[in-house]
N, C-alpha and C. Protein backbone atom coordinates (compact mmCIF):
# COMPACT_ATOMS: atom_id res chain seq x y z
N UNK A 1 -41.21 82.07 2.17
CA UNK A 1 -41.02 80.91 3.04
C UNK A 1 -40.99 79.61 2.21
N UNK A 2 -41.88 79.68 1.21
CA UNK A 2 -41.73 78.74 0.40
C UNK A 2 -40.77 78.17 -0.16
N UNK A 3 -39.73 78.94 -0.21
CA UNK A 3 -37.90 78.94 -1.13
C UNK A 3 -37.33 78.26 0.08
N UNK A 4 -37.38 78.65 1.42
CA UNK A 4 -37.16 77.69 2.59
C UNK A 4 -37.29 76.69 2.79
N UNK A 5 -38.50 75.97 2.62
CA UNK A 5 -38.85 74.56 2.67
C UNK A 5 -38.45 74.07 1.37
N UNK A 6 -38.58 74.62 0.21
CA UNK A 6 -37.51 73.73 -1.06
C UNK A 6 -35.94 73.65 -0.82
N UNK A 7 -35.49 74.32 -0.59
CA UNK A 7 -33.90 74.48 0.23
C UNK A 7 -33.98 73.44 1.17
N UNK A 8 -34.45 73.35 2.21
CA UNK A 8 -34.43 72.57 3.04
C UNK A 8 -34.69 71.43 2.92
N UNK A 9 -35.75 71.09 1.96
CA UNK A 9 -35.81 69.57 1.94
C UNK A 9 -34.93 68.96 1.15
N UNK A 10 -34.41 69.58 0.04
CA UNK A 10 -33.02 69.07 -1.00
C UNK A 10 -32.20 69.05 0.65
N UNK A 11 -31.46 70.05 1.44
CA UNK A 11 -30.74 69.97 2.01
C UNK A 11 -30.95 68.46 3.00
N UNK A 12 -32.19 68.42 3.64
CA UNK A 12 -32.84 67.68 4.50
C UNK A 12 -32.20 65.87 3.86
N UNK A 13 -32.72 65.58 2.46
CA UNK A 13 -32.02 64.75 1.68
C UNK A 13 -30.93 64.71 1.06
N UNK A 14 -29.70 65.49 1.54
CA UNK A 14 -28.91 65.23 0.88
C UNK A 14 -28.05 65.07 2.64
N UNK A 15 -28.43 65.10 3.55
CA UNK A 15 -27.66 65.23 5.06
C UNK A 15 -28.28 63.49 4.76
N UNK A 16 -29.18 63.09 4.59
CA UNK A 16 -29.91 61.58 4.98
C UNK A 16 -28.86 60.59 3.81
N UNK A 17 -28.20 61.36 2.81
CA UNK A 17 -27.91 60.84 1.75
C UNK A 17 -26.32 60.51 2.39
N UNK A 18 -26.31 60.99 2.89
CA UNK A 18 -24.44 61.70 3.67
C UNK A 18 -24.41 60.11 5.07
N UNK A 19 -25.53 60.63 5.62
CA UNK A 19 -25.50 60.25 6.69
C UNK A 19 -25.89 58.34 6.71
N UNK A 20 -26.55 58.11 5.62
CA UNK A 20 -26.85 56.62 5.38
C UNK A 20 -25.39 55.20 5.74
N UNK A 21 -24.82 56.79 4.41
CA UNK A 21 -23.54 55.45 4.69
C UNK A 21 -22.21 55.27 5.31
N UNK A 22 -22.33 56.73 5.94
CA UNK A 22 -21.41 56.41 7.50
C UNK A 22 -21.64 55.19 8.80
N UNK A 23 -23.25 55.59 8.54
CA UNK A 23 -23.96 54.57 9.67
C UNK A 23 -23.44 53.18 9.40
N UNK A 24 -23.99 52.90 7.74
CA UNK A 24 -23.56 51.80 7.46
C UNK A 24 -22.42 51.05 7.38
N UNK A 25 -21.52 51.96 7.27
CA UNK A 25 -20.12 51.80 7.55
C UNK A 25 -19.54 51.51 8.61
N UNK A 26 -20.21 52.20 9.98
CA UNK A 26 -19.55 51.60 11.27
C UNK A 26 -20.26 50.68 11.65
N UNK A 27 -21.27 50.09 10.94
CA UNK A 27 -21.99 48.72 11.47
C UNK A 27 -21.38 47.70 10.71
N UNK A 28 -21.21 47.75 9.62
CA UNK A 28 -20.39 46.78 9.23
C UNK A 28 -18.70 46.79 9.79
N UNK A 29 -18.20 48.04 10.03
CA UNK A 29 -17.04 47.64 10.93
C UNK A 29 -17.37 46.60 12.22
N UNK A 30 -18.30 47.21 13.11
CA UNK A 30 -18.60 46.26 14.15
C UNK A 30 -19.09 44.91 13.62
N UNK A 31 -19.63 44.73 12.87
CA UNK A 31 -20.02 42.98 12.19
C UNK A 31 -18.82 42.61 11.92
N UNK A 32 -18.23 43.00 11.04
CA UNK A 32 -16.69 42.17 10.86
C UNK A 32 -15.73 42.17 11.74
N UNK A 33 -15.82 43.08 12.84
CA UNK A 33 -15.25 42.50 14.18
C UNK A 33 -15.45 41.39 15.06
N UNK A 34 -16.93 41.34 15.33
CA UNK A 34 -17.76 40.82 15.48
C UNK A 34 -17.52 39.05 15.41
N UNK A 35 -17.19 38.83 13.74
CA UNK A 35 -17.08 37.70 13.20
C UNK A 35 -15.70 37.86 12.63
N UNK A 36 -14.89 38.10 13.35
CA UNK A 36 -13.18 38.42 13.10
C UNK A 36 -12.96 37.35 12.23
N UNK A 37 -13.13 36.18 11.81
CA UNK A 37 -12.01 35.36 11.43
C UNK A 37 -12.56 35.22 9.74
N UNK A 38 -13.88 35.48 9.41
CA UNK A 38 -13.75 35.72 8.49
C UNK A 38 -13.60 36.93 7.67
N UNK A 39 -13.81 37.76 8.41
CA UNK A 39 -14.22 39.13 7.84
C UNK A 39 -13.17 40.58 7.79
N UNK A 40 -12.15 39.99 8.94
CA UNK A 40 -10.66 41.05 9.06
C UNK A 40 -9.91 40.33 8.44
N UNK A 41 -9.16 40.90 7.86
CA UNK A 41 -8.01 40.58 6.98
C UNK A 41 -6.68 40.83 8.06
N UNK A 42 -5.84 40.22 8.43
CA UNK A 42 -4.05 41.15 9.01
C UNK A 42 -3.60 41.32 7.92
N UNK A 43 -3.15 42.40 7.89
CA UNK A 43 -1.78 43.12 7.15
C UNK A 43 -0.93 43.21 7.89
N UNK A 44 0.46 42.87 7.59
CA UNK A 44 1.82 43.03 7.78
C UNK A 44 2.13 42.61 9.37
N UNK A 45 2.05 41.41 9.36
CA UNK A 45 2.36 40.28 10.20
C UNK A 45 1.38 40.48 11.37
N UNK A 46 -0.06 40.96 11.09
CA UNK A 46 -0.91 41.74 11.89
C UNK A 46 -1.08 42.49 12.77
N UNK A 47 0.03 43.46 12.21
CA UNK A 47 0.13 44.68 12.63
C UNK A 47 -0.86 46.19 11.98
N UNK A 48 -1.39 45.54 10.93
CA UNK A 48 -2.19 45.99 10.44
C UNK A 48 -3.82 45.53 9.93
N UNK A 49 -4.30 46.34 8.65
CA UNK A 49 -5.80 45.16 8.79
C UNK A 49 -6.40 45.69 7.71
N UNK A 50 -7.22 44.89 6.95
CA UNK A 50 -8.55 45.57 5.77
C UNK A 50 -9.44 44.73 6.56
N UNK A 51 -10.47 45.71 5.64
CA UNK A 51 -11.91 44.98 5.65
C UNK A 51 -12.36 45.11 3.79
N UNK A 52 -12.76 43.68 3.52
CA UNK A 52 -13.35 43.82 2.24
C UNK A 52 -14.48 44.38 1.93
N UNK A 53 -14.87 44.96 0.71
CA UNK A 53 -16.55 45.34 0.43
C UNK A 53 -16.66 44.03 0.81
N UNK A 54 -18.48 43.78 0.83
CA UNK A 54 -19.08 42.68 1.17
C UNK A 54 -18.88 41.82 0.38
N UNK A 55 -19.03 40.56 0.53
CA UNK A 55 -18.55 39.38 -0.59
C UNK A 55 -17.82 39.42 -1.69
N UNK A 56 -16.61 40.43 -1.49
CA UNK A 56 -15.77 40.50 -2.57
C UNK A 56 -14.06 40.32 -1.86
N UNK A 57 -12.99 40.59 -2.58
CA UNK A 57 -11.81 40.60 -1.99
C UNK A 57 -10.97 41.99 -2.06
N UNK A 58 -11.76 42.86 -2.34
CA UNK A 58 -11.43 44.09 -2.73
C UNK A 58 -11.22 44.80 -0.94
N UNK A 59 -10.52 45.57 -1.21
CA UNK A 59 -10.32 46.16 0.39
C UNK A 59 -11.47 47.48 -0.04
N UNK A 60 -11.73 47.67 1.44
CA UNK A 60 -12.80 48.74 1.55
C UNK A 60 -12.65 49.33 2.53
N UNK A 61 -11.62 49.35 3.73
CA UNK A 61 -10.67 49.96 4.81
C UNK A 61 -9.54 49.51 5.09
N UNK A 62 -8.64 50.19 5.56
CA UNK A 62 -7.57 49.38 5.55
C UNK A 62 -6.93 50.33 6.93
N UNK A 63 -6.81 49.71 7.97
CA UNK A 63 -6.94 49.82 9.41
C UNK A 63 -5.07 50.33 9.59
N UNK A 64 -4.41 51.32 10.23
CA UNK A 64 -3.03 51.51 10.68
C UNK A 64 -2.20 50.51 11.44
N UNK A 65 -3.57 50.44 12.75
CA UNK A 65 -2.75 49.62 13.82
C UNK A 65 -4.31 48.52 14.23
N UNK A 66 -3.92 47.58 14.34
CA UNK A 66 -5.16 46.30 15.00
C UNK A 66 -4.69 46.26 16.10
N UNK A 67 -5.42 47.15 16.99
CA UNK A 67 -5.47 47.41 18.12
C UNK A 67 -7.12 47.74 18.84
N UNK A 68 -7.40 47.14 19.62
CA UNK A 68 -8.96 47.79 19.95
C UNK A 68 -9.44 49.32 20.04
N UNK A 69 -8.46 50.11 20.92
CA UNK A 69 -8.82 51.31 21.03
C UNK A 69 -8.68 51.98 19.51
N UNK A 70 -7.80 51.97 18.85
CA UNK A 70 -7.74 52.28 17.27
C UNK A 70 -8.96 51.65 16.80
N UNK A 71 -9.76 50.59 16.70
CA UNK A 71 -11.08 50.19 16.16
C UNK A 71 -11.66 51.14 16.70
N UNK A 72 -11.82 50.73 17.97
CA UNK A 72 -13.17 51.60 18.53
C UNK A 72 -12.81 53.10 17.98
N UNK A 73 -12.26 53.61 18.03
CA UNK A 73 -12.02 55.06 17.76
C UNK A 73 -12.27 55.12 16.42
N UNK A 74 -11.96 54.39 15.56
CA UNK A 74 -12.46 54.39 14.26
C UNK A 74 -13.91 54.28 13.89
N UNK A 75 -14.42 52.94 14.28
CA UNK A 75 -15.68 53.39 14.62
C UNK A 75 -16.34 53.85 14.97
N UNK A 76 -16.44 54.76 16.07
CA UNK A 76 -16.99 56.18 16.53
C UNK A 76 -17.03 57.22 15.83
N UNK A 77 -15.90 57.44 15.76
CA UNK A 77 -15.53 58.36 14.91
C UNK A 77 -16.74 58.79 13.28
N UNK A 78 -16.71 57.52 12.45
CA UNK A 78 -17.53 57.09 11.65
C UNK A 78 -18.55 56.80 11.94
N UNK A 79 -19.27 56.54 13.11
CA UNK A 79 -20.72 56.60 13.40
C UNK A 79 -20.98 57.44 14.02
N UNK A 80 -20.50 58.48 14.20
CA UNK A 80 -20.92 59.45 15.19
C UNK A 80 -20.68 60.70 13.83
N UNK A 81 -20.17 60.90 12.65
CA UNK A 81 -20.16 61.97 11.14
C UNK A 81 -21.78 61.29 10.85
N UNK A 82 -21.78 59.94 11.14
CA UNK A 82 -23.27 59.52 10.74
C UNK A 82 -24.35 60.34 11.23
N UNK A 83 -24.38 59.76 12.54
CA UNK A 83 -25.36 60.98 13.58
C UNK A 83 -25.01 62.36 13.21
N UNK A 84 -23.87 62.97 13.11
CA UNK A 84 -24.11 64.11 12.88
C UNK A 84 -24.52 64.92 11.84
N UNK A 85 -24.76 63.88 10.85
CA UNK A 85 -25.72 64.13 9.75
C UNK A 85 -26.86 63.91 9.66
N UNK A 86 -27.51 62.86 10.66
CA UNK A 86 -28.62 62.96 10.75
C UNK A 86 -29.09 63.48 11.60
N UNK A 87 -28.84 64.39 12.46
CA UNK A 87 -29.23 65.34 13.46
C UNK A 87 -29.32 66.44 12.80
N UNK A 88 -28.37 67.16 11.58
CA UNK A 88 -28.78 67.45 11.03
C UNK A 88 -29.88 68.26 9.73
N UNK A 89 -29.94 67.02 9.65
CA UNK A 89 -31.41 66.87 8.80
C UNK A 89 -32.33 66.70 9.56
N UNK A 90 -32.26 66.91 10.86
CA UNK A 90 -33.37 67.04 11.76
C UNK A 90 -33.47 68.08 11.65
N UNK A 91 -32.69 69.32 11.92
CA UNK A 91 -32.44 70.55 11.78
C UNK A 91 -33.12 71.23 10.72
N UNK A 92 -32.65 70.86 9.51
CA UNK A 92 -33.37 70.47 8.19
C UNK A 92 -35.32 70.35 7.99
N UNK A 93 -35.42 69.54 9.05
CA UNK A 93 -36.53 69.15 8.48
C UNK A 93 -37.33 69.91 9.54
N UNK A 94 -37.17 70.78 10.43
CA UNK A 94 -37.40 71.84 10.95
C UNK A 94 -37.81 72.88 10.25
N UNK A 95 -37.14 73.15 9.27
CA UNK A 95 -37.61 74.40 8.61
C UNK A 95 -38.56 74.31 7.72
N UNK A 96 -39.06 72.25 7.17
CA UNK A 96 -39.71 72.02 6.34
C UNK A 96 -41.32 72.31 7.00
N UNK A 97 -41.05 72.46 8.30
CA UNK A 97 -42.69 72.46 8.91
C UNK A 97 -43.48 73.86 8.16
N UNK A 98 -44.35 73.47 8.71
CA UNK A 98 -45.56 74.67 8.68
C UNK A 98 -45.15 75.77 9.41
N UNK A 99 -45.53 75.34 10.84
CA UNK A 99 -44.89 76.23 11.91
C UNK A 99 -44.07 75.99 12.03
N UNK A 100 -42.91 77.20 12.48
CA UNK A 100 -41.59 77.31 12.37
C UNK A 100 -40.99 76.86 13.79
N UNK A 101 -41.73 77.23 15.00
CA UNK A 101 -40.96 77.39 15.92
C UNK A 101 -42.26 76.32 16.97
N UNK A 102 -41.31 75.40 17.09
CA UNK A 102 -42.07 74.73 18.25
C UNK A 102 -41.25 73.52 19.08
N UNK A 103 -41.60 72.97 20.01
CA UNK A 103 -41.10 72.35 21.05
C UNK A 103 -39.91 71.43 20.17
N UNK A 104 -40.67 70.25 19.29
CA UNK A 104 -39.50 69.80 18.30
C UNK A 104 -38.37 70.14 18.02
N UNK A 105 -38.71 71.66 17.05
CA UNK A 105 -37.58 72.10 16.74
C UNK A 105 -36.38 72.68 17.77
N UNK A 106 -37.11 73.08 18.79
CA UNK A 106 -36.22 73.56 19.76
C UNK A 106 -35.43 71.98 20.59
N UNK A 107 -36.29 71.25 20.73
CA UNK A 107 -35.12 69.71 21.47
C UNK A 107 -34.32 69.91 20.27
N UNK A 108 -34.58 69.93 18.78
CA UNK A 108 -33.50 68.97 17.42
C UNK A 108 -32.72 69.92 17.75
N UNK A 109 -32.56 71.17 18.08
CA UNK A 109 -31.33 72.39 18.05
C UNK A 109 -30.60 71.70 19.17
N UNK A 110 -31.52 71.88 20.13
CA UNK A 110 -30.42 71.29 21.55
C UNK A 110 -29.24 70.01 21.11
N UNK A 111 -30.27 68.84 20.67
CA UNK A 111 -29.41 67.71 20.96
C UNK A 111 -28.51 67.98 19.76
N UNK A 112 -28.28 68.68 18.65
CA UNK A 112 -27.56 69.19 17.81
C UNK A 112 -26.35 69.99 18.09
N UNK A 113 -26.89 70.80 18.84
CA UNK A 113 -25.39 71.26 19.56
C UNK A 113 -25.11 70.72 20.54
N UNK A 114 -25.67 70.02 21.47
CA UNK A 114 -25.34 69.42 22.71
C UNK A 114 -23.98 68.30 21.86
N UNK A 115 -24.32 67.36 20.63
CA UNK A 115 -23.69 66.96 19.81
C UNK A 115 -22.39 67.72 19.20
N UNK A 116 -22.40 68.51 19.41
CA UNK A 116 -21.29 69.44 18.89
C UNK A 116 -20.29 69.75 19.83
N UNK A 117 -21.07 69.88 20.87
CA UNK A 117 -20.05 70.37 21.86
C UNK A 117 -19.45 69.39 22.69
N UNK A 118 -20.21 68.05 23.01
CA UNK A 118 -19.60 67.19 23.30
C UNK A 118 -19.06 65.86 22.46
N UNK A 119 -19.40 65.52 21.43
CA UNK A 119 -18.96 64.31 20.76
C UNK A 119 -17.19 64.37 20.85
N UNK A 120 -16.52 65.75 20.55
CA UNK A 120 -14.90 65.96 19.79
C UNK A 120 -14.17 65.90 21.49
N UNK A 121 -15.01 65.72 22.28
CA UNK A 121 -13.72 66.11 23.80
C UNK A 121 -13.58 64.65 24.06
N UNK A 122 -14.20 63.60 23.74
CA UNK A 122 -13.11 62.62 23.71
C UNK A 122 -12.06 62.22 22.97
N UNK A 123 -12.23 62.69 21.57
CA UNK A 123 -11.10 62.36 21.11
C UNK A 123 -10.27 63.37 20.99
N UNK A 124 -10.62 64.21 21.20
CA UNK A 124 -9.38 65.35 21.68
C UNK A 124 -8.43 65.10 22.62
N UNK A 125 -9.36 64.58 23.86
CA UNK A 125 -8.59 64.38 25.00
C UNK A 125 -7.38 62.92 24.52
N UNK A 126 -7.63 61.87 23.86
CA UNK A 126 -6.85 61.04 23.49
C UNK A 126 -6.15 61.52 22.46
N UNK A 127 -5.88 61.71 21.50
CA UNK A 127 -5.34 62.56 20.99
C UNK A 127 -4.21 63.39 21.75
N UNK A 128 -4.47 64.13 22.30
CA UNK A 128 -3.83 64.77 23.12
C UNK A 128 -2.45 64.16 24.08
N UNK A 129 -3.14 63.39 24.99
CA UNK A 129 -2.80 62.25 25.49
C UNK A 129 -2.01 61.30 25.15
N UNK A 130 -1.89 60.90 23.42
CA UNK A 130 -1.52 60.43 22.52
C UNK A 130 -0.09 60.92 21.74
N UNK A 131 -0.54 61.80 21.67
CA UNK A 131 0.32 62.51 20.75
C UNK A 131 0.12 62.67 19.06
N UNK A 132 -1.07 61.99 18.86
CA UNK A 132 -1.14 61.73 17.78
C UNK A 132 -2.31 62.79 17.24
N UNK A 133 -1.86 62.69 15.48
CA UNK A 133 -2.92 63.62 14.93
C UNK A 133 -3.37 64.13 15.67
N UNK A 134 -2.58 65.57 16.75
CA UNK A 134 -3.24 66.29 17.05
C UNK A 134 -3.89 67.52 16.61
N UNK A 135 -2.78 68.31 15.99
CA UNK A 135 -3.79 69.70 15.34
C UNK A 135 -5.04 69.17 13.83
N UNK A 136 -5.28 68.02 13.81
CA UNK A 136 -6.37 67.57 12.96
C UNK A 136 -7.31 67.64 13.97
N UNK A 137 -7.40 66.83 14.78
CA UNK A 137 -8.29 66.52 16.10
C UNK A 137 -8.45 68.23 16.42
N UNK A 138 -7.60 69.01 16.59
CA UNK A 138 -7.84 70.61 17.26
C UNK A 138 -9.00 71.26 16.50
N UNK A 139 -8.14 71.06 15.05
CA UNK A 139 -8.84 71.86 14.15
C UNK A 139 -10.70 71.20 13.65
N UNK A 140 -10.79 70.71 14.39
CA UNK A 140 -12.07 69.21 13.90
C UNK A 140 -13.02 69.71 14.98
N UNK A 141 -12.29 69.80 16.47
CA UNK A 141 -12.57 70.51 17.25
C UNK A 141 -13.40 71.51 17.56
N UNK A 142 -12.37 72.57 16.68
CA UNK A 142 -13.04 73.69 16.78
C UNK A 142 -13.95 73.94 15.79
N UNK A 143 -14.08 73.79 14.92
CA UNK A 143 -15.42 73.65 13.93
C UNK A 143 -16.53 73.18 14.26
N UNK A 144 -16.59 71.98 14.95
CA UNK A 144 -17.48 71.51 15.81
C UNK A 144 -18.00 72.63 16.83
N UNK A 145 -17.09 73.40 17.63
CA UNK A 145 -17.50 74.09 18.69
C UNK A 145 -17.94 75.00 17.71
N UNK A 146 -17.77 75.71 17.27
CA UNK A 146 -18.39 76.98 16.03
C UNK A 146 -19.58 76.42 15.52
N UNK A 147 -19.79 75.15 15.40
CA UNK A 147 -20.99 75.04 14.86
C UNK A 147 -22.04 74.84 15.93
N UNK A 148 -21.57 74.39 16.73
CA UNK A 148 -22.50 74.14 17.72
C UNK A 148 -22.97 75.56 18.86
N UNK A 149 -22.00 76.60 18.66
CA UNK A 149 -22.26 77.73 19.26
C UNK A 149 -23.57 78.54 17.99
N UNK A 150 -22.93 78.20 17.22
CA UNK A 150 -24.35 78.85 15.81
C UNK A 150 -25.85 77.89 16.03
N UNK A 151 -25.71 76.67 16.61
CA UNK A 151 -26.66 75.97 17.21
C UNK A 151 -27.37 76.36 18.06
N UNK A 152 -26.75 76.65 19.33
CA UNK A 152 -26.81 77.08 20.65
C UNK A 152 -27.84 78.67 20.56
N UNK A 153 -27.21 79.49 19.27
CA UNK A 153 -27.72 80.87 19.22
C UNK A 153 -29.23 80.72 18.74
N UNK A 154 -29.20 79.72 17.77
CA UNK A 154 -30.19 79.40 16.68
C UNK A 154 -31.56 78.29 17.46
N UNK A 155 -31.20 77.76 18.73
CA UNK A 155 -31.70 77.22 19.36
C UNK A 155 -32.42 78.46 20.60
N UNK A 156 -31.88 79.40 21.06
CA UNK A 156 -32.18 80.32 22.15
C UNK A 156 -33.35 80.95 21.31
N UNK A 157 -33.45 80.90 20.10
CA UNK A 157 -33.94 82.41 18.96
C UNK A 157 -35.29 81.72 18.84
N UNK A 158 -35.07 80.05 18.72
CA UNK A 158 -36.42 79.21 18.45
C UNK A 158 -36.86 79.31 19.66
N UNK A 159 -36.70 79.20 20.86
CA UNK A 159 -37.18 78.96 21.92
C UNK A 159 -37.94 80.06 22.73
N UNK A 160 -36.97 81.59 22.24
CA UNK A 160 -38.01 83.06 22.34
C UNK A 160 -38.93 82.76 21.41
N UNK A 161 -38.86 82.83 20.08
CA UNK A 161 -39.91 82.66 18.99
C UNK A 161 -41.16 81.73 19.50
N UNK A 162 -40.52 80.13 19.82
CA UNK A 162 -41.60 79.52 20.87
C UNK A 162 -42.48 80.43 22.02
N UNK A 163 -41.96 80.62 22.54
CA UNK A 163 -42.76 81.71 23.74
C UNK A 163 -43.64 83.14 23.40
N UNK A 164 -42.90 83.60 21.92
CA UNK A 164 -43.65 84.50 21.51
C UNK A 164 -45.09 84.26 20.92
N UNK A 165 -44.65 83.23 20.28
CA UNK A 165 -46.10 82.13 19.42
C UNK A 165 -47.22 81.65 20.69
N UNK A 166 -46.46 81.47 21.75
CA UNK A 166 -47.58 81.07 22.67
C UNK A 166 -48.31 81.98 23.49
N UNK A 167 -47.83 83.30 23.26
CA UNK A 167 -48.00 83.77 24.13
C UNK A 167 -49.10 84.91 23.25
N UNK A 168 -49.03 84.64 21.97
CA UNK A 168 -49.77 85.08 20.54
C UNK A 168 -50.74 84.22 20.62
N UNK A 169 -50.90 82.97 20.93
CA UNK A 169 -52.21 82.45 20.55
C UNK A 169 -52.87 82.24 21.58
N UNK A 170 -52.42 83.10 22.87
CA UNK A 170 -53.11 82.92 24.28
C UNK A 170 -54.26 84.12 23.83
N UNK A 171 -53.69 84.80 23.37
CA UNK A 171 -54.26 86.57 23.19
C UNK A 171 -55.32 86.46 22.00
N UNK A 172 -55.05 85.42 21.04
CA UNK A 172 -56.46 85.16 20.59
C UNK A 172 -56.98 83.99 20.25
């Protein structure tokens, strides 16, 4: 068990390592929206758009269409790979416990796949709707659903295991 919790906590920090700067990334998208006039750049008669690293002139995104729903979707998109790395390493830091199986770990499974299974059906559905990048969106999709069904299994297994543990320390 011991090889578990070393696995896991490298893993545990390297999802927090992943997940830092997505977050940070769609917050500073929303700040430089936010404060549009200094902080978006138009490209091509502003039909397009960057955003610089911070106090520099260097581009650090560079946007298709400056359009809101294209932001917002961008940003989601990018804060929501965030969350799903740090949910994660919730997952992660599940296995770092003592006890293996308890109420905790069984919510972090849920909202982990609950995350899986619903974050991709909105942008599927636009997408769709769209016409655009769709078999990316499909295929993004379904990985998501695969992972979140290995969630779903891995969540049912903690939640017998829960009941078995309790039902073990009733008896002595």
């Amino acid at each position: 068990m011991q090889k578990v919790r070393v696995i896991a906590t490298a893993l545990l920090y390297l999802s927090r390592l992943l997940a830092v700067p997505y977050l940070a990334t769609a917050l500073y998208i929303i700040i430089c929206f936010l404060f549009s006039n200094q902080l978006v750049h138009p490209l091509d008669g502003g039909q397009r758009f960057a955003l610089h690293y911070p106090f520099t002139s260097t581009n650090f995104l560079i946007g298709d269409e400056y359009r809101f729903i294209y932001i917002f979707e961008m940003t989601a998109f990018i804060g929501l790979y965030g969350v799903f790395f740090w949910m994660l390493g919730n997952i992660f830091k599940t296995f770092r416990e003592q006890k293996l199986f308890t109420r905790k770990g069984v919510q972090r499974l849920k909202v982990f796949y609950l995350l899986n299974f619903l974050a991709p059906l909105p942008f599927l559905v636009r997408h769709l709707a769209d016409h655009y990048e769709v078999s990316t969106i499909v295929i993004l999709t379904v990985l998501h659903w695969v992972l979140g069904i290995f969630a779903y299994f891995m969540a049912v297994i903690f939640s017998r295991g829960l009941q078995l543990q309790n039902e073990q320390d009733l008896i002595f």
